[in-house]
PDB file of N, CA and C in Angstrom:
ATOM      1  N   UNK A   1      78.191  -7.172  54.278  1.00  0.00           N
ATOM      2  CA  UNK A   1      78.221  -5.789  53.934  1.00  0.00           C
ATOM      3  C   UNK A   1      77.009  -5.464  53.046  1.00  0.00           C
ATOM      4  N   UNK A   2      76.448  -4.378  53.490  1.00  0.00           N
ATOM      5  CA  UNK A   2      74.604  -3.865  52.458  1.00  0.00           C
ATOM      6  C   UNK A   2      75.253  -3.411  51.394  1.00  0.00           C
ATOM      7  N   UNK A   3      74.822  -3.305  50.184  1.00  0.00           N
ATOM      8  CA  UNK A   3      74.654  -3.090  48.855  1.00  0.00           C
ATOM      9  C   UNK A   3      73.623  -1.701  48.736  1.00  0.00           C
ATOM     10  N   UNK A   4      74.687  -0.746  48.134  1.00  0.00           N
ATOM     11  CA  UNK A   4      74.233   0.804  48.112  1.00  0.00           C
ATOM     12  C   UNK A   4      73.139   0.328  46.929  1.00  0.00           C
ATOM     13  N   UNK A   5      72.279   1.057  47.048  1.00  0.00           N
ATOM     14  CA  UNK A   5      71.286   1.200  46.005  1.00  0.00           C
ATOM     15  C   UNK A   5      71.851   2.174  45.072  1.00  0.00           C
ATOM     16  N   UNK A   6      71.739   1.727  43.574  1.00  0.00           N
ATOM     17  CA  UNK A   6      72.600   2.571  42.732  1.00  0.00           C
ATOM     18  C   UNK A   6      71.151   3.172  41.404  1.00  0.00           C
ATOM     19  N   UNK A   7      71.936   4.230  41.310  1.00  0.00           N
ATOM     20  CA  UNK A   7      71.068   4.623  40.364  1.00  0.00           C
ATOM     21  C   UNK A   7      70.290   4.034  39.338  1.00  0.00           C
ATOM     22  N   UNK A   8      70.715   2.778  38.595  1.00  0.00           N
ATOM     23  CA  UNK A   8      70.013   1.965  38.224  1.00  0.00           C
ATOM     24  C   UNK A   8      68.434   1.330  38.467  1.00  0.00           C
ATOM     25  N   UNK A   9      68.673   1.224  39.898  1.00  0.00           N
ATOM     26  CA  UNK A   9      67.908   0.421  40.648  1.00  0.00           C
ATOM     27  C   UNK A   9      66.392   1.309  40.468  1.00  0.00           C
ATOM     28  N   UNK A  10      66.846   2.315  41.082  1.00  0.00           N
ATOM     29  CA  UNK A  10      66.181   3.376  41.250  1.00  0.00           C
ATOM     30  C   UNK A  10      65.110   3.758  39.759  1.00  0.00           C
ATOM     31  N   UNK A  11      65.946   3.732  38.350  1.00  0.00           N
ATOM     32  CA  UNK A  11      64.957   3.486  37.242  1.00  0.00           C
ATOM     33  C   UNK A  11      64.018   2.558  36.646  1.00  0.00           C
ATOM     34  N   UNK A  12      64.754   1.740  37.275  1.00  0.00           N
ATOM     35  CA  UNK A  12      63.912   0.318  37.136  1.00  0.00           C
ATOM     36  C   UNK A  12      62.890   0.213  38.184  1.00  0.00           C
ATOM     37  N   UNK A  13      62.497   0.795  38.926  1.00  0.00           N
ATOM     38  CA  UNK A  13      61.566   1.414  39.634  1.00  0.00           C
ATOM     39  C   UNK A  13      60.436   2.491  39.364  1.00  0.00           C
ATOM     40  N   UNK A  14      61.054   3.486  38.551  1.00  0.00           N
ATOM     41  CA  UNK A  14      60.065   4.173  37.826  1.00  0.00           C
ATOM     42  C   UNK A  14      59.649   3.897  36.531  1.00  0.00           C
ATOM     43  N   UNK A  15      60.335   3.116  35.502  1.00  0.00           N
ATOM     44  CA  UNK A  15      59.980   2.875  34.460  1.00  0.00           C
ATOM     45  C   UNK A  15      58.806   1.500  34.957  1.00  0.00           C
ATOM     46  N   UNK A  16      58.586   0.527  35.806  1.00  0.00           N
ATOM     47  CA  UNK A  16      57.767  -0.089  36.069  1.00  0.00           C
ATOM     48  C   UNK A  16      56.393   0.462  36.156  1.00  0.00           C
ATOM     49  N   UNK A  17      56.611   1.283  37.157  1.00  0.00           N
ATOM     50  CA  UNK A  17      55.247   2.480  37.885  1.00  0.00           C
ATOM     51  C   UNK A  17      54.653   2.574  36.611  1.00  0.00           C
ATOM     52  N   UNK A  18      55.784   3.671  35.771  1.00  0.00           N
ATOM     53  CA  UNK A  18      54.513   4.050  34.384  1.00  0.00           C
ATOM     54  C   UNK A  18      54.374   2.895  33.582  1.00  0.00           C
ATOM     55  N   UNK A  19      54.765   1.887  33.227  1.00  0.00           N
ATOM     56  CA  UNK A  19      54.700   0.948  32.284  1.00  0.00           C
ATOM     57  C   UNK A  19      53.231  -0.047  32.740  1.00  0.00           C
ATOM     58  N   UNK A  20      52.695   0.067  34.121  1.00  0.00           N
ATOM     59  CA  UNK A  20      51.485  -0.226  34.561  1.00  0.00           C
ATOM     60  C   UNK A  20      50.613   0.498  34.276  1.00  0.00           C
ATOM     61  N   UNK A  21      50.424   1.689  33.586  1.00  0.00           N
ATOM     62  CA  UNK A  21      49.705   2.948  33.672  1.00  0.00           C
ATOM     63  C   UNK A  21      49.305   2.589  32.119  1.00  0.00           C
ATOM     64  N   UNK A  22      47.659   1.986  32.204  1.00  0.00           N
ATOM     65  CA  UNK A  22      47.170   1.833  30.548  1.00  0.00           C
ATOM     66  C   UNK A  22      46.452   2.609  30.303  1.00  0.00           C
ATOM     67  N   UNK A  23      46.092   3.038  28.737  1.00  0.00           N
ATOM     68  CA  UNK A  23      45.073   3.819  28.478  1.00  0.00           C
ATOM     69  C   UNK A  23      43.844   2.888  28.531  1.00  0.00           C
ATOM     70  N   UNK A  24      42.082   3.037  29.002  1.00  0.00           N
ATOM     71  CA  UNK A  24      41.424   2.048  28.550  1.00  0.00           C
ATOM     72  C   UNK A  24      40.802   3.143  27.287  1.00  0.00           C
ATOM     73  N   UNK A  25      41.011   1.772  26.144  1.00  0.00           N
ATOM     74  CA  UNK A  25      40.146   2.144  24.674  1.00  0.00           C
ATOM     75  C   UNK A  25      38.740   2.442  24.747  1.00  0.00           C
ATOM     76  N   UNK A  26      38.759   3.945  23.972  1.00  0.00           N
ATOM     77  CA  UNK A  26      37.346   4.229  23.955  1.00  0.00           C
ATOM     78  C   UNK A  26      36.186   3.257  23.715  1.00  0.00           C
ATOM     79  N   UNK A  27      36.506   2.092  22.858  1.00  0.00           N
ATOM     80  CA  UNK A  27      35.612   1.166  22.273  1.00  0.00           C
ATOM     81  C   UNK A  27      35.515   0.137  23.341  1.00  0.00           C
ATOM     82  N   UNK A  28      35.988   0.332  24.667  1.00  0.00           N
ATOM     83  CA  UNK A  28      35.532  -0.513  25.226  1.00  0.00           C
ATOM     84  C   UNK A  28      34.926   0.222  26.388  1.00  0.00           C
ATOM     85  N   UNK A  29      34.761   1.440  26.854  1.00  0.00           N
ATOM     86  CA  UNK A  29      34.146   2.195  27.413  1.00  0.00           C
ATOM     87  C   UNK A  29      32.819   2.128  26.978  1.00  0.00           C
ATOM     88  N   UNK A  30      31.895   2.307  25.384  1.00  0.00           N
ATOM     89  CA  UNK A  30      30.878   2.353  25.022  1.00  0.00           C
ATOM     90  C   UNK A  30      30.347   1.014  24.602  1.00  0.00           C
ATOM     91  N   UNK A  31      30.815  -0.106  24.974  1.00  0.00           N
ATOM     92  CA  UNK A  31      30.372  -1.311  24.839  1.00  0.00           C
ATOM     93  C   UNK A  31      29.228  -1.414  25.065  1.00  0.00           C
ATOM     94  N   UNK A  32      27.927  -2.090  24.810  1.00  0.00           N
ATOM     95  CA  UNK A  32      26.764  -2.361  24.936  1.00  0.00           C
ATOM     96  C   UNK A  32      26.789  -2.964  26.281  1.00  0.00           C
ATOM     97  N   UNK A  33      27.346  -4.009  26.539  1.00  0.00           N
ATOM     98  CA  UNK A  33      27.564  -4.659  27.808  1.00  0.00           C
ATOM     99  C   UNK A  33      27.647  -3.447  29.297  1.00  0.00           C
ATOM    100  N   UNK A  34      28.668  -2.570  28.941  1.00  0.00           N
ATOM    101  CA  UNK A  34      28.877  -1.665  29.838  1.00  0.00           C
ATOM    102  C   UNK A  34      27.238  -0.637  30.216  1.00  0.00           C
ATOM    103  N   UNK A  35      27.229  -0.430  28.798  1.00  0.00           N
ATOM    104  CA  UNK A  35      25.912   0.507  29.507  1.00  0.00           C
ATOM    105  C   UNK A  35      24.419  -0.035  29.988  1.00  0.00           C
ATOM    106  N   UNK A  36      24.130  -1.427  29.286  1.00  0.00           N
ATOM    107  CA  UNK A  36      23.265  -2.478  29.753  1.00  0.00           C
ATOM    108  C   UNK A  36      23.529  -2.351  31.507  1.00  0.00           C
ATOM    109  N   UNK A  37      25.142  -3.086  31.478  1.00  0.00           N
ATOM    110  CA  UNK A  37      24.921  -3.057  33.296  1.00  0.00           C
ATOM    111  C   UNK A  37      25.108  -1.493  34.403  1.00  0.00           C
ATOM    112  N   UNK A  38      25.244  -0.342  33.590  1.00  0.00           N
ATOM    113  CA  UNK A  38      25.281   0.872  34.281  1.00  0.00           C
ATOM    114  C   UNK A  38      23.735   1.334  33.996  1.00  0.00           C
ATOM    115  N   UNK A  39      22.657   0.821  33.409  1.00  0.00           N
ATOM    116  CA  UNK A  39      21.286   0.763  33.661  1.00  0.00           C
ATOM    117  C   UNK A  39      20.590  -0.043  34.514  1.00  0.00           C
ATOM    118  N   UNK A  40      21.009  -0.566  33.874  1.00  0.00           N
ATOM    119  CA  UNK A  40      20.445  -2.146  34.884  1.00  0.00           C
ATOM    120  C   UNK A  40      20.623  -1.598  36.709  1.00  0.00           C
ATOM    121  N   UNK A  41      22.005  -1.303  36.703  1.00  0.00           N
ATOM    122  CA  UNK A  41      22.805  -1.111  38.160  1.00  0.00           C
ATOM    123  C   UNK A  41      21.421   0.581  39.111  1.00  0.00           C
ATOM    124  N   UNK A  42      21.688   1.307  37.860  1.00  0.00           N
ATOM    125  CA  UNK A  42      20.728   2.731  38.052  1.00  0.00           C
ATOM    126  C   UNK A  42      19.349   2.420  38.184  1.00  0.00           C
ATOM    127  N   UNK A  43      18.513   1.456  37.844  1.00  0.00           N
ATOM    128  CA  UNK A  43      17.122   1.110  37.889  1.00  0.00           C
ATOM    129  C   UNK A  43      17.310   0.235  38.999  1.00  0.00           C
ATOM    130  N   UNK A  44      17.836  -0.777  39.528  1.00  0.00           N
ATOM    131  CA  UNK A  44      18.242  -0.826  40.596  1.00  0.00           C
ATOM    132  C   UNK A  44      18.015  -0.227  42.003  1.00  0.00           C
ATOM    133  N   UNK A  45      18.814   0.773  42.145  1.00  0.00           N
ATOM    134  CA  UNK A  45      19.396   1.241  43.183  1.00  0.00           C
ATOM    135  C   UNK A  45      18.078   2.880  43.263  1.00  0.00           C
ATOM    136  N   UNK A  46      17.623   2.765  41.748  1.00  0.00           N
ATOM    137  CA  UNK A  46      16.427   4.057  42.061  1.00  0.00           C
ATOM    138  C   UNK A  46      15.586   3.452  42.825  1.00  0.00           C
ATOM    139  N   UNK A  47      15.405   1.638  42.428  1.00  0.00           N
ATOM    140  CA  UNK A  47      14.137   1.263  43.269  1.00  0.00           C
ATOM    141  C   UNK A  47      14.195   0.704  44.566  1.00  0.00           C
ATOM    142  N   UNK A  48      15.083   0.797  45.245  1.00  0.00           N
ATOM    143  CA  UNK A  48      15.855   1.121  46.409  1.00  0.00           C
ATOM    144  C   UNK A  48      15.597   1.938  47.436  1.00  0.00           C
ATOM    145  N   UNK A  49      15.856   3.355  46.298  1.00  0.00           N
ATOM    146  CA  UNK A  49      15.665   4.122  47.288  1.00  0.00           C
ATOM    147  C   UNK A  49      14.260   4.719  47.522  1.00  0.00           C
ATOM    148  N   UNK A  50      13.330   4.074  46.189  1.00  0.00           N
ATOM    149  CA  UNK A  50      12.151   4.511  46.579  1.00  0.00           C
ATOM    150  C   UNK A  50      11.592   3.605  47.586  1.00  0.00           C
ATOM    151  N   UNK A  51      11.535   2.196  47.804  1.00  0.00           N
ATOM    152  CA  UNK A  51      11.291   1.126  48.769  1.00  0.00           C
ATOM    153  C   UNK A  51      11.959   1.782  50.016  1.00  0.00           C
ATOM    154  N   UNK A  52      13.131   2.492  50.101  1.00  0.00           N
ATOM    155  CA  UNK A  52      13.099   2.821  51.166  1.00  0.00           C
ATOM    156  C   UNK A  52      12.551   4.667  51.619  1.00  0.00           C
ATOM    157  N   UNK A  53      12.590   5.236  51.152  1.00  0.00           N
ATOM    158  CA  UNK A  53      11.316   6.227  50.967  1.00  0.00           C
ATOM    159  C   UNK A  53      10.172   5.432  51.712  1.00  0.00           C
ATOM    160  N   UNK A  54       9.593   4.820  51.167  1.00  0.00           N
ATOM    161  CA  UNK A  54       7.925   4.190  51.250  1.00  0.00           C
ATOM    162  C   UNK A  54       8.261   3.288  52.562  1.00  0.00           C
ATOM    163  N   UNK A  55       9.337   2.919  53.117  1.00  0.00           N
ATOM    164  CA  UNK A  55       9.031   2.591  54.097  1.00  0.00           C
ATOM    165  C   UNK A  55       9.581   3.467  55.378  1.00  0.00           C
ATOM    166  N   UNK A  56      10.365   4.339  55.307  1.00  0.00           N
ATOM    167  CA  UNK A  56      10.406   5.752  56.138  1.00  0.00           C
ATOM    168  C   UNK A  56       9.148   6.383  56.436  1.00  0.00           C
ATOM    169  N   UNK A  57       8.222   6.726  55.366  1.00  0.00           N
ATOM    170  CA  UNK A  57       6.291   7.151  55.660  1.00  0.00           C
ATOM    171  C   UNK A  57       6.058   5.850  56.277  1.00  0.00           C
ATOM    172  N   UNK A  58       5.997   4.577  56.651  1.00  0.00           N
ATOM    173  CA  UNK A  58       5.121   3.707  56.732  1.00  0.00           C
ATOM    174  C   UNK A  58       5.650   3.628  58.068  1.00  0.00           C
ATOM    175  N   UNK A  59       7.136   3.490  58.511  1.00  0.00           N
ATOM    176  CA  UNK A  59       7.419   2.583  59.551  1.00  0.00           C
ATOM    177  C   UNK A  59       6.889   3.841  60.673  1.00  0.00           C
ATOM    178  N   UNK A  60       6.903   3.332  62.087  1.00  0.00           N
ATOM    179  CA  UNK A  60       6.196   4.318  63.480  1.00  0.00           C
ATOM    180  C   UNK A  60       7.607   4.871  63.722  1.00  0.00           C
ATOM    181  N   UNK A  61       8.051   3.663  64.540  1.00  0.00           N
ATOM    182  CA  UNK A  61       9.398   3.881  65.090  1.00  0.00           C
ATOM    183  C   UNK A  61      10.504   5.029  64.369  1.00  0.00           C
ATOM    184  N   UNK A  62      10.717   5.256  65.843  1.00  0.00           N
ATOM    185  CA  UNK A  62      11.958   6.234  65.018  1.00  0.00           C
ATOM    186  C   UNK A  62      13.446   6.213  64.587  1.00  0.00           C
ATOM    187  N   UNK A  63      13.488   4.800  65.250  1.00  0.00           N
ATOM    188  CA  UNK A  63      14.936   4.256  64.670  1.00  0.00           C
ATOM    189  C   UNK A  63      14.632   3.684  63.488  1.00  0.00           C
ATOM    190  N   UNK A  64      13.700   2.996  63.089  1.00  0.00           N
ATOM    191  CA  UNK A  64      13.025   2.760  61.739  1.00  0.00           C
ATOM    192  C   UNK A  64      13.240   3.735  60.930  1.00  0.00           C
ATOM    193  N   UNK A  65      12.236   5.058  60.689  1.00  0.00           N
ATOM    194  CA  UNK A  65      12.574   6.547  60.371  1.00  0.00           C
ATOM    195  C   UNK A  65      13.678   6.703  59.929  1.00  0.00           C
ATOM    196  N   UNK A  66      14.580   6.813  60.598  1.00  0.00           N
ATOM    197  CA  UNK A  66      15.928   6.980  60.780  1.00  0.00           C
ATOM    198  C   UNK A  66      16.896   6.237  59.783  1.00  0.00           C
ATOM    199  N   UNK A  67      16.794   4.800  60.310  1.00  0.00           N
ATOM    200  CA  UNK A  67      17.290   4.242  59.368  1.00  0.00           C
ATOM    201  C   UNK A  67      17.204   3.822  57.537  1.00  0.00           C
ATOM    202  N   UNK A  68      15.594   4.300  57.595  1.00  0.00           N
ATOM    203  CA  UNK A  68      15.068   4.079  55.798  1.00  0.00           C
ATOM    204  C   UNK A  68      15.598   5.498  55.509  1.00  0.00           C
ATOM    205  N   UNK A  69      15.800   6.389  56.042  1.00  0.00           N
ATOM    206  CA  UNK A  69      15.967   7.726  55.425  1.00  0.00           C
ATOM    207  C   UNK A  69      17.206   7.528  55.088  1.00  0.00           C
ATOM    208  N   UNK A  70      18.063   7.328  56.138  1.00  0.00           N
ATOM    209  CA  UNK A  70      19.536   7.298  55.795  1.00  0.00           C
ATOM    210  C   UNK A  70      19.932   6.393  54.558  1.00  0.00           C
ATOM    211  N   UNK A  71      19.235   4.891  54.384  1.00  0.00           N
ATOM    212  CA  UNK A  71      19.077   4.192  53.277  1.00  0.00           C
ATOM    213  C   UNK A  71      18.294   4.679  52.335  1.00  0.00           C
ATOM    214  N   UNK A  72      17.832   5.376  52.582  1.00  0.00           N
ATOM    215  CA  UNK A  72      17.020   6.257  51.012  1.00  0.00           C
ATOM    216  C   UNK A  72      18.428   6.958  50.553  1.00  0.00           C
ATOM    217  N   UNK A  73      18.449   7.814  51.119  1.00  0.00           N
ATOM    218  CA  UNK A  73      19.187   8.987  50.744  1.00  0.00           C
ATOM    219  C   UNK A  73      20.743   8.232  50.126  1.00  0.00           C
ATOM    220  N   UNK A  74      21.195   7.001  50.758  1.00  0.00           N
ATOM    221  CA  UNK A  74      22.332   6.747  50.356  1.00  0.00           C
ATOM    222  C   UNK A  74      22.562   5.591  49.020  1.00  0.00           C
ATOM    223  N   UNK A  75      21.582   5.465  49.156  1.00  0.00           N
ATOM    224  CA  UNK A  75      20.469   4.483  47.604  1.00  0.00           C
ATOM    225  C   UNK A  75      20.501   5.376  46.567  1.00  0.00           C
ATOM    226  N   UNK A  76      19.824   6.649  46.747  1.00  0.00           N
ATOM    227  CA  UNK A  76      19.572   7.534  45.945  1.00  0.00           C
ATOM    228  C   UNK A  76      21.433   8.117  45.001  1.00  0.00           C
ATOM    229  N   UNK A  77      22.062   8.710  46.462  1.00  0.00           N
ATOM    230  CA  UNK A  77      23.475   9.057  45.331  1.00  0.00           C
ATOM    231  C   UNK A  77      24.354   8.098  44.748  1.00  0.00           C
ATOM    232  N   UNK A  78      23.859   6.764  45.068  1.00  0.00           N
ATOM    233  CA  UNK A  78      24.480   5.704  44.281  1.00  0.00           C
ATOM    234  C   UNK A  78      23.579   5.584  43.111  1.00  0.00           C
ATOM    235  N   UNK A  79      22.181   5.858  42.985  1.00  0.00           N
ATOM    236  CA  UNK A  79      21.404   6.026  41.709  1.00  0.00           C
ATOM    237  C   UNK A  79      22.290   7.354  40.931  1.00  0.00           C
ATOM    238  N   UNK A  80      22.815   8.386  42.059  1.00  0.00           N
ATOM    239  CA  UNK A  80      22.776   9.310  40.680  1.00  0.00           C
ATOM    240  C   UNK A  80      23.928   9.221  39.827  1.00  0.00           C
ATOM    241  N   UNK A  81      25.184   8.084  41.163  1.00  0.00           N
ATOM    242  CA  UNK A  81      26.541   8.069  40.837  1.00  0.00           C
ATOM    243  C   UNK A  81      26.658   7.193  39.087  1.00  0.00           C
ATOM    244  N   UNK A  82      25.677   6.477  39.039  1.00  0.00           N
ATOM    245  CA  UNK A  82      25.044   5.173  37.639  1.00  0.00           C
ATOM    246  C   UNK A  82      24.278   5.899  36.957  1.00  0.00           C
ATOM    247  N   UNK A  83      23.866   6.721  37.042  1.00  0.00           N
ATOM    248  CA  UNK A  83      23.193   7.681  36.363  1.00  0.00           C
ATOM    249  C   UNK A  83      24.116   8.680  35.154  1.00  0.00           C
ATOM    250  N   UNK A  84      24.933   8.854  36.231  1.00  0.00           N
ATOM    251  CA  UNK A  84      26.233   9.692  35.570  1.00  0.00           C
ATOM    252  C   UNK A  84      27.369   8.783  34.691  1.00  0.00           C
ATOM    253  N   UNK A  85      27.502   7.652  35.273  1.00  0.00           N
ATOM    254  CA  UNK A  85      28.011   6.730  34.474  1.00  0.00           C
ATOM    255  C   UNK A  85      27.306   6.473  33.411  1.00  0.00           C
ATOM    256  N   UNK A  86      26.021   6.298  33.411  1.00  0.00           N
ATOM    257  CA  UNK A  86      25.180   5.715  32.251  1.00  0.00           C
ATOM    258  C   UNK A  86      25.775   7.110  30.832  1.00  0.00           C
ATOM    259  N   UNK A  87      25.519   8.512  31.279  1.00  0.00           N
ATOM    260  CA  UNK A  87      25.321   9.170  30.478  1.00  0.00           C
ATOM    261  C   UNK A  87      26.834   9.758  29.672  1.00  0.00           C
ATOM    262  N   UNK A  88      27.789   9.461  30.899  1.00  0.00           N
ATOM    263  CA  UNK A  88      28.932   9.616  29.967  1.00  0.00           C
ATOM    264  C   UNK A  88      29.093   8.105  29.127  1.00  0.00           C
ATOM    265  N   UNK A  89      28.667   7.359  29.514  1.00  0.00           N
ATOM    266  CA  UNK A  89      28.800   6.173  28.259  1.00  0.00           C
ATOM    267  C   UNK A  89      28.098   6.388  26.976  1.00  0.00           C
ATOM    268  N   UNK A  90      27.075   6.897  27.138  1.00  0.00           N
ATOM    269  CA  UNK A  90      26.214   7.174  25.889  1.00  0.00           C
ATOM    270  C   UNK A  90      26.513   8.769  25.216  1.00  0.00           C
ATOM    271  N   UNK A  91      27.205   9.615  25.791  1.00  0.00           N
ATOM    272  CA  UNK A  91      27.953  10.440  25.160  1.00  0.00           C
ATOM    273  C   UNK A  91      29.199  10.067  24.355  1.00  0.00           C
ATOM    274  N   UNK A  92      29.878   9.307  25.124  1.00  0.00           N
ATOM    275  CA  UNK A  92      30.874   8.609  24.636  1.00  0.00           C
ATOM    276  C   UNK A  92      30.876   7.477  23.334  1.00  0.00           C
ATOM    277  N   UNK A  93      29.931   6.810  23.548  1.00  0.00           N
ATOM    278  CA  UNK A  93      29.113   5.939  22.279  1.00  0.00           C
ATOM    279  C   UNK A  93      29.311   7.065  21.219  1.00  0.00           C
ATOM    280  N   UNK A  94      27.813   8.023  21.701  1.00  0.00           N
ATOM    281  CA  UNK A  94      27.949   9.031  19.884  1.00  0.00           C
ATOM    282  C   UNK A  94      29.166   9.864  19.745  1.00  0.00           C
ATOM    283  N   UNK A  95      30.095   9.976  20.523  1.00  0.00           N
ATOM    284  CA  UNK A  95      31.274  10.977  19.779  1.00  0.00           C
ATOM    285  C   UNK A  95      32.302   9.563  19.048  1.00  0.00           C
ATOM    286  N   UNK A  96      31.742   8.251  19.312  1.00  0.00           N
ATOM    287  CA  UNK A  96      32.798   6.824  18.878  1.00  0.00           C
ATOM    288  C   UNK A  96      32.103   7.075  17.099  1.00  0.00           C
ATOM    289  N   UNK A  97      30.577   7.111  17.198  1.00  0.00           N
ATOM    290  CA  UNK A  97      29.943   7.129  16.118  1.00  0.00           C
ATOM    291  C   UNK A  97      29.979   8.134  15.101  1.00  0.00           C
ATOM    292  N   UNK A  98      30.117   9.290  15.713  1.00  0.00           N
ATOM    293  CA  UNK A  98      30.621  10.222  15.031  1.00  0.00           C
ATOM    294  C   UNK A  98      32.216  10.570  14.466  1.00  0.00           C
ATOM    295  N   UNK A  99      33.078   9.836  14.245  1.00  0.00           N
ATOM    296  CA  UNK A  99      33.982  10.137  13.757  1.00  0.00           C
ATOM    297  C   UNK A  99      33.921   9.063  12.689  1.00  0.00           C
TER     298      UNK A  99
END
């Protein structure tokens, strides 16, 4: 015979869900480490997309063409996506410093 699921069950189910749900500490958001590798990651991926730039002008072919552009361009919003990371970290740094 199955075993009704009883209301119990059912809380011990949601109190899990949120009890996984952490805050991460500001002080570890502005870590030196963090913004070292969200530069590092952004200088990167800018020189990426300029290598592939420079070889979109260079290559003949047009599947060549084709393909450095599409790798430029998708180089590039991963530069700007680390870019944006970089700068909310370093906003985040001086409002840690400022209090």
């Amino acid at each position: 015979m199955a075993k009704k699921k009883g209301k119990s069950q059912r809380k011990k189910t949601a109190v899990k869900s949120s009890a996984s749900k952490k805050a991460v500490p500001l002080k570890q958001i502005t870590s030196r480490y963090n913004s070292h590798l969200a530069l590092r990651d952004l200088i990167l991926f800018a020189l990426l997309s300029i290598i592939s730039f420079i070889l979109y002008t260079v290559s003949g072919n047009t599947l060549y063409q084709d393909t450095f552009k599409l790798l430029g361009i998708l180089f590039l919003f991963v530069a700007l996506a680390f870019l944006i990371v970089f700068l909310v970290i370093i906003f985040a740094r001086e409002k840690v410093k400022g209090k």
